[in-house]
Protein backbone atom coordinates (compact mmCIF):
# COMPACT_ATOMS: atom_id res chain seq x y z
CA UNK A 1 4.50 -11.92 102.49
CA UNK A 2 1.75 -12.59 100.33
CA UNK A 3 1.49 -16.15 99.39
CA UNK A 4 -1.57 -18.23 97.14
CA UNK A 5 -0.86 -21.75 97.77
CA UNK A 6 -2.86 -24.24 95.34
CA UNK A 7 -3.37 -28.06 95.89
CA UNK A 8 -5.53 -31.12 94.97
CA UNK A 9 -3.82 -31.90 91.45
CA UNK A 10 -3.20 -34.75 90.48
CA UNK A 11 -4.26 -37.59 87.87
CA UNK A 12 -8.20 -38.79 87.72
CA UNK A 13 -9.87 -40.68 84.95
CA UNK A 14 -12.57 -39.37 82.68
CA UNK A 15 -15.89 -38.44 84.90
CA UNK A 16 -14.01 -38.09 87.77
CA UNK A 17 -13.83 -35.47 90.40
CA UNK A 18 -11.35 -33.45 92.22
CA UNK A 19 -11.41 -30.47 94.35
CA UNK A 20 -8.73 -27.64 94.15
CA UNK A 21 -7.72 -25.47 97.53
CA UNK A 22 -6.08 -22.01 97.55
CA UNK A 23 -4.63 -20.84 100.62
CA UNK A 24 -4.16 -17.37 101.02
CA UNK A 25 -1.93 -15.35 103.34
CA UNK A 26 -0.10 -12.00 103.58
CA UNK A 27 -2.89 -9.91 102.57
CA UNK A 28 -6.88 -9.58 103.96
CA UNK A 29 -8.53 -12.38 101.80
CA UNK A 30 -12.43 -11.66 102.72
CA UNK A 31 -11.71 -8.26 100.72
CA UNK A 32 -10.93 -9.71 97.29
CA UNK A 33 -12.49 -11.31 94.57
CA UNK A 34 -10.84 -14.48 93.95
CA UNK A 35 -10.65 -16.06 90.44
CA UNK A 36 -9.12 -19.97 89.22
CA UNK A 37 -7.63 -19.92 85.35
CA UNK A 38 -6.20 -23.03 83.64
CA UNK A 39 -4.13 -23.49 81.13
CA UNK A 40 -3.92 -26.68 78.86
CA UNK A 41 -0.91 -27.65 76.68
CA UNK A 42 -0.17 -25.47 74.13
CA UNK A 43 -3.20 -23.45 75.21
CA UNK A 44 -3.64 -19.88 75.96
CA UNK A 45 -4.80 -19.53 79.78
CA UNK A 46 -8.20 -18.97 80.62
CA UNK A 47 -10.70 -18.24 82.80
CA UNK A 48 -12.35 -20.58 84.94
CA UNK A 49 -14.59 -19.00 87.33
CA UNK A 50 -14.61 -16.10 89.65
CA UNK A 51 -16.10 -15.98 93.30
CA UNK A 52 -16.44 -11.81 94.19
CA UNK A 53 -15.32 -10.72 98.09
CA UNK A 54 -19.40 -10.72 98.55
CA UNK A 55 -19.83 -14.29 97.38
CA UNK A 56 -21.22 -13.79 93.74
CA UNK A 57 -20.20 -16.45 91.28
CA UNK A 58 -19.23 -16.49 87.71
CA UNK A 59 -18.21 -19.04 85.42
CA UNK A 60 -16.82 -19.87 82.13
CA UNK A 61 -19.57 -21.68 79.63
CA UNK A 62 -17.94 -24.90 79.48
CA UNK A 63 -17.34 -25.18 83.21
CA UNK A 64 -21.23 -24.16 83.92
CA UNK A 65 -22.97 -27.14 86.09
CA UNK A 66 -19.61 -28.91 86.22
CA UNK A 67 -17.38 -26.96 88.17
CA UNK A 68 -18.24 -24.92 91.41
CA UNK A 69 -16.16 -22.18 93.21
CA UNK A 70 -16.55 -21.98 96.51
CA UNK A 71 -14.88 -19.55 99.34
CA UNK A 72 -13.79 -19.89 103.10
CA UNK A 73 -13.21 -16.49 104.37
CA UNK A 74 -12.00 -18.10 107.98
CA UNK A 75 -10.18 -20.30 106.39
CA UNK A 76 -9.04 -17.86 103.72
CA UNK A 77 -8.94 -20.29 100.86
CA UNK A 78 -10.96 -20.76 98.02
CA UNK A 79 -12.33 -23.87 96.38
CA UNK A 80 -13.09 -25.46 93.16
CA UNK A 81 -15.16 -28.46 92.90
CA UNK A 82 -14.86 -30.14 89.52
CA UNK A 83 -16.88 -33.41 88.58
CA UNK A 84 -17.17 -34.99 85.09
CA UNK A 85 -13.88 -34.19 84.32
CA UNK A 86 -13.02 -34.67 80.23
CA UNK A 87 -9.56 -35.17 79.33
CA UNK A 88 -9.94 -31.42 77.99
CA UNK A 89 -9.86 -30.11 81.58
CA UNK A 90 -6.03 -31.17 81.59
CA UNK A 91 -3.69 -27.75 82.41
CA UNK A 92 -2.27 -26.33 85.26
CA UNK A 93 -4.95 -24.19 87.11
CA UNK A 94 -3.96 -21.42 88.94
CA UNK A 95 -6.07 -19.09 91.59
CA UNK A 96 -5.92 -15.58 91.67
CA UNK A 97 -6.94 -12.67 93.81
CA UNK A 98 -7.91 -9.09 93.04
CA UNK A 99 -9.15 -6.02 95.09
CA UNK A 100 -10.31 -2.98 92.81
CA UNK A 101 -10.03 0.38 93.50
CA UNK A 102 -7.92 3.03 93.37
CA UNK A 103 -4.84 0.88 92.98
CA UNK A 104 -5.88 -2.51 91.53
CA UNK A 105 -3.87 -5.45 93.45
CA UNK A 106 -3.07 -8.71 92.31
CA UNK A 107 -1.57 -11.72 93.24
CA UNK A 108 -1.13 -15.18 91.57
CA UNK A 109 -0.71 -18.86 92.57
CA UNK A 110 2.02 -21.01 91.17
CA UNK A 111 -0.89 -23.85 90.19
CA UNK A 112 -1.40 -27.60 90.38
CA UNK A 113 -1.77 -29.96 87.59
CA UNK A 114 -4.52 -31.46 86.83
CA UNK A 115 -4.60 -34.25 84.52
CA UNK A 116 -7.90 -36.20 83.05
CA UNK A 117 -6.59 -39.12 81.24
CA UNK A 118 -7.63 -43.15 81.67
């Protein structure tokens, strides 16, 4: 059963830090590229930043030099390490993983809440 469990939520004040975890299981984690969206109230989602299967990293503008995403193949989870949080980081973020090729596969997190408020 494939399962992508998120956690390190929670409430932090402006400039603050948290770092997200997403375990994986059920499916061969090292092979896919593994992504984190958010999505703020009454906000469309959006991308966060994406760490490839090979380790390449890319991130959204606004998240560039605050946020880093980070993976764990032995571990199988994937990380996100966000400092100088602004209340406009609040929304649920969410990881997901994809593997390309000649059936794309994709699998979602149910997300944790992150909230940036003093």
């Amino acid at each position: 059963q494939v399962q992508l469990v998120e956690s390190g939520g929670g409430l932090v004040q402006p400039g603050g830090s948290l770092r997200l975890s997403c375990a994986a299981s059920g499916f061969t984690f090292s092979g896919y590229a593994m992504s984190w969206y958010r999505q703020g109230p009454g906000k469309e989602r959006e991308l966060v930043a994406t760490i490839s299967a090979g380790g390449s990293t890319n991130y959204a503008d606004s998240m560039k030099g605050r946020f880093t995403i980070s993976r764990d193949n032995a571990k199988r989870t994937v990380y996100l390490q966000m400092n100088s949080l602004k209340p406009e980081d609040t929304a649920v973020y969410s990881c997901k993983a994809v593997r390309g090729g000649f059936i794309t596969l994709e699998y979602w997190g149910q997300g944790t809440q992150v909230t940036v408020s003093s």
